[in-house]
Each structure stands twice: as structure tokens, then as C-alpha cells.
Protein backbone atom coordinates (compact mmCIF):
# COMPACT_ATOMS: atom_id res chain seq x y z
CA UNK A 1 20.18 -9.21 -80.74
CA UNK A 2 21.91 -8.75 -77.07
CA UNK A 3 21.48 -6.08 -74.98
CA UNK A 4 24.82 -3.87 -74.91
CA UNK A 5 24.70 -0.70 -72.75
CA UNK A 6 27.15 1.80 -73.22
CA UNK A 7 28.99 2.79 -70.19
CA UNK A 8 29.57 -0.30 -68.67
CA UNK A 9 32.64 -2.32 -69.59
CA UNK A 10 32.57 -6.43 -70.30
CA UNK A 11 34.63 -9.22 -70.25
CA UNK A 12 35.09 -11.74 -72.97
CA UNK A 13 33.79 -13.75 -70.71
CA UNK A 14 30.53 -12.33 -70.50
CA UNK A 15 30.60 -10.28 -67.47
CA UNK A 16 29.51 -6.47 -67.12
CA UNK A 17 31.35 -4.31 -64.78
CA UNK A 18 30.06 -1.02 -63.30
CA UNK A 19 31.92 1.13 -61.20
CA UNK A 20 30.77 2.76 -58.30
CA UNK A 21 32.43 4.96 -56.18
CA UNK A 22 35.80 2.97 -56.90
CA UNK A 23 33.91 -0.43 -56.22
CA UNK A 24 33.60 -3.07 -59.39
CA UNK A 25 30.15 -4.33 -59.39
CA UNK A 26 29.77 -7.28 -61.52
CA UNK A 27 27.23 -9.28 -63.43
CA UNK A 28 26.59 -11.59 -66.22
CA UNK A 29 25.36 -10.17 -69.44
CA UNK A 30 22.32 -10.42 -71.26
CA UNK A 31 23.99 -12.63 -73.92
CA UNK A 32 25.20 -14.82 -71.40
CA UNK A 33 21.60 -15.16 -69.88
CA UNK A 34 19.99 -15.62 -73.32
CA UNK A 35 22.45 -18.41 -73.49
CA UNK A 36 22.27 -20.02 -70.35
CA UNK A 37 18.07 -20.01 -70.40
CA UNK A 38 16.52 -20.74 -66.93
CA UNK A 39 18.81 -19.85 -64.62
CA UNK A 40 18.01 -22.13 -61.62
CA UNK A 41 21.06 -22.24 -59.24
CA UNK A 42 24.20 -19.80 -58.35
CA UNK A 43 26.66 -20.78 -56.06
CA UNK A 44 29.21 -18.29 -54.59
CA UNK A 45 32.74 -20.10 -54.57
CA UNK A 46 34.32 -16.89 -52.28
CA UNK A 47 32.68 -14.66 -49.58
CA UNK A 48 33.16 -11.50 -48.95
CA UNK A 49 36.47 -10.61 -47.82
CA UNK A 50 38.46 -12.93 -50.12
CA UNK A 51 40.73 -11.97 -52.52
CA UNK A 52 39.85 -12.46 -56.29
CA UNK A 53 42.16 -13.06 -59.13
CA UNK A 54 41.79 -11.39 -62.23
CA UNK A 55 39.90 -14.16 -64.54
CA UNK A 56 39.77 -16.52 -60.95
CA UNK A 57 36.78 -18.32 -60.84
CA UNK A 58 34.37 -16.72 -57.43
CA UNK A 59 30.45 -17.80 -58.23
CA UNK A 60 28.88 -20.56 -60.82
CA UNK A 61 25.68 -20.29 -61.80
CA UNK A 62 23.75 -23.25 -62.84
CA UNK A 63 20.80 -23.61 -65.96
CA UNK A 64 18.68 -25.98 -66.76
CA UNK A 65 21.19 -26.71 -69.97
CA UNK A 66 24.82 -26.04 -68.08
CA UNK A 67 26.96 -24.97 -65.03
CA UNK A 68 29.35 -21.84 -66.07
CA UNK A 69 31.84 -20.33 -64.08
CA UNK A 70 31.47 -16.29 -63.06
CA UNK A 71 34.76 -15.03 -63.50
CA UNK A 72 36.50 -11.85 -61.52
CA UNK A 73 37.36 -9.32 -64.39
CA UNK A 74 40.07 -7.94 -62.36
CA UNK A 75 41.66 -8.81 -59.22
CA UNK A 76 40.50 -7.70 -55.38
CA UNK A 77 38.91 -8.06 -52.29
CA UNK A 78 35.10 -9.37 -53.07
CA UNK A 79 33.16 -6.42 -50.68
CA UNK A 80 29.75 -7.89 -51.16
CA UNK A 81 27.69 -10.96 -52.80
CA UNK A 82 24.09 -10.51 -54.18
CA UNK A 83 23.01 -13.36 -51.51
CA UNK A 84 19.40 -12.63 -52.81
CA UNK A 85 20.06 -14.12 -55.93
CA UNK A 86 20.28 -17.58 -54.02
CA UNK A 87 16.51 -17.10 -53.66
CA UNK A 88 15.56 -15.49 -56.64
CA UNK A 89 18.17 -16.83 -59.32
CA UNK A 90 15.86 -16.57 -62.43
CA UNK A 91 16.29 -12.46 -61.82
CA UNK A 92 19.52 -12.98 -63.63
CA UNK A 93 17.48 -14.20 -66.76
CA UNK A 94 14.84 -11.13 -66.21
CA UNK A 95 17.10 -8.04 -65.70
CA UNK A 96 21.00 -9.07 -66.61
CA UNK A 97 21.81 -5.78 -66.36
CA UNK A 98 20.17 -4.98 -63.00
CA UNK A 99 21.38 -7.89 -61.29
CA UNK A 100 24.68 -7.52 -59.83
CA UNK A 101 26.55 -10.79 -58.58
CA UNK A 102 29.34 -9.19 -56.64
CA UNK A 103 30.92 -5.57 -56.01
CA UNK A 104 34.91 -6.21 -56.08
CA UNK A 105 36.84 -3.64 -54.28
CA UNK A 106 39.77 -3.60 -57.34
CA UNK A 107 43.61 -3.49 -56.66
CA UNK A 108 43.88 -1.07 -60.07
CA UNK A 109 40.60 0.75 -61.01
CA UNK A 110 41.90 2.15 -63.24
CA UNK A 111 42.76 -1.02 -65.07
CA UNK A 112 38.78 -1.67 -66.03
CA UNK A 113 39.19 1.27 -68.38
CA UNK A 114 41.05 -2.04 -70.44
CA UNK A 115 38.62 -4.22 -70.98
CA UNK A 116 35.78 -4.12 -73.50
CA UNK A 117 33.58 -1.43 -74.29
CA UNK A 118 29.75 -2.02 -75.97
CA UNK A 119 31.60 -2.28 -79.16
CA UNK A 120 34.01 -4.36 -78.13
CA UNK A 121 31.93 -6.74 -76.47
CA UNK A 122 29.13 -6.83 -79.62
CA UNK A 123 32.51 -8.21 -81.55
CA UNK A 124 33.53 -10.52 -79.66
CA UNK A 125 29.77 -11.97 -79.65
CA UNK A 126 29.22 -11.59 -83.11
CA UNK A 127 26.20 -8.92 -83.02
């Protein structure tokens, strides 16, 4: 069974969002991890400055099974990248939660409050 925290929001694309201080920061999940296994590679498609679509495509991260895509869950300006991931990749597999990919400076903050909640999230993965 997945790790789910409560206060964080998701996407059905298995990212986790936290806000702080009106910033989105923005992970993958622990389901997502579990998934992917050994996380070997990520590759940030934007830097920081660039604007983000909601559901655009800004980082892939690559597995020793797959490549998947790291989706914005909302759109704005990317404000920072985890760049210490690029060294240390596998940290995804060994704390989802406490590795943050990006912090997104969002156009609506107030539009996280609609996307998934722990419960929300454990039904979309089944759990």
C-alpha cells in the first residue's frame, strides 16, 4: 500500500503538490516511485523562469524499466528546480515525499484546492 499524506494535494498523474507561502512545490508520489523502481536519470525540460502549462510536460525522469514525463499540475512561472536530484536521483525512490522536483510560482493558487485530496488520489490508484 502507497504512501498518501493528508494535506498535500495530487494529480492523477502522480504528482504531490505542497504549498508554501503561495509557491507550488511539486514531486512525484510514492506510488509513482514504487512503480518506476530505480530511479536513475531526471532531466529538467524547462528552467527556472519559464512558464508552465497546466498538465505541460517540464522534467522526465528516467528508471531502469521506463522514461515518464513530470507534469505541471497547474500553470506558472517554474521559480526553482531540485538541480540536486541530477546527482542524487535515486532520493526520489527513498523519500517521494521529501523530494521536491520544482516549486511553481501558480497563476491561480487557489485553483490547487481542485485537484485531488489523499482520498482522491488512493481512488484513482486503486488503494
Amino acid at each position: 500500500m502507497s504512501n498518501i499524506p493528508e494535506g498535500l494535494r495530487y494529480t492523477e498523474e502522480h504528482e504531490w503538490i505542497r504549498m508554501e507561502d503561495g509557491v507550488a512545490v511539486v514531486g512525484i508520489t510514492d506510488y509513482a516511485q514504487d512503480a518506476l523502481t530505480d530511479i536513475v536519470w531526471i532531466e529538467f525540460l524547462a528552467d527556472e523562469g519559464d512558464a508552465v502549462e497546466g498538465n505541460g510536460s517540464f522534467a522526465s525522469v528516467e528508471s531502469v524499466k521506463s522514461v515518464s514525463d513530470i507534469y505541471a499540475p497547474l500553470a506558472g512561472t517554474i521559480v526553482a528546480l531540485n538541480h540536486d536530484l541530477q546527482d542524487a536521483p535515486e532520493a526520489m525512490n527513498e523519500d517521494a515525499y521529501g523530494s521536491w522536483i520544482a516549486k511553481i510560482e501558480l497563476v491561480d493558487a487557489g485553483a490547487v484546492e481542485g485537484l485531488l485530496d489523499a482520498a482522491g488520489y488512493a481512488a484513482v490508484i486503486g488503494e
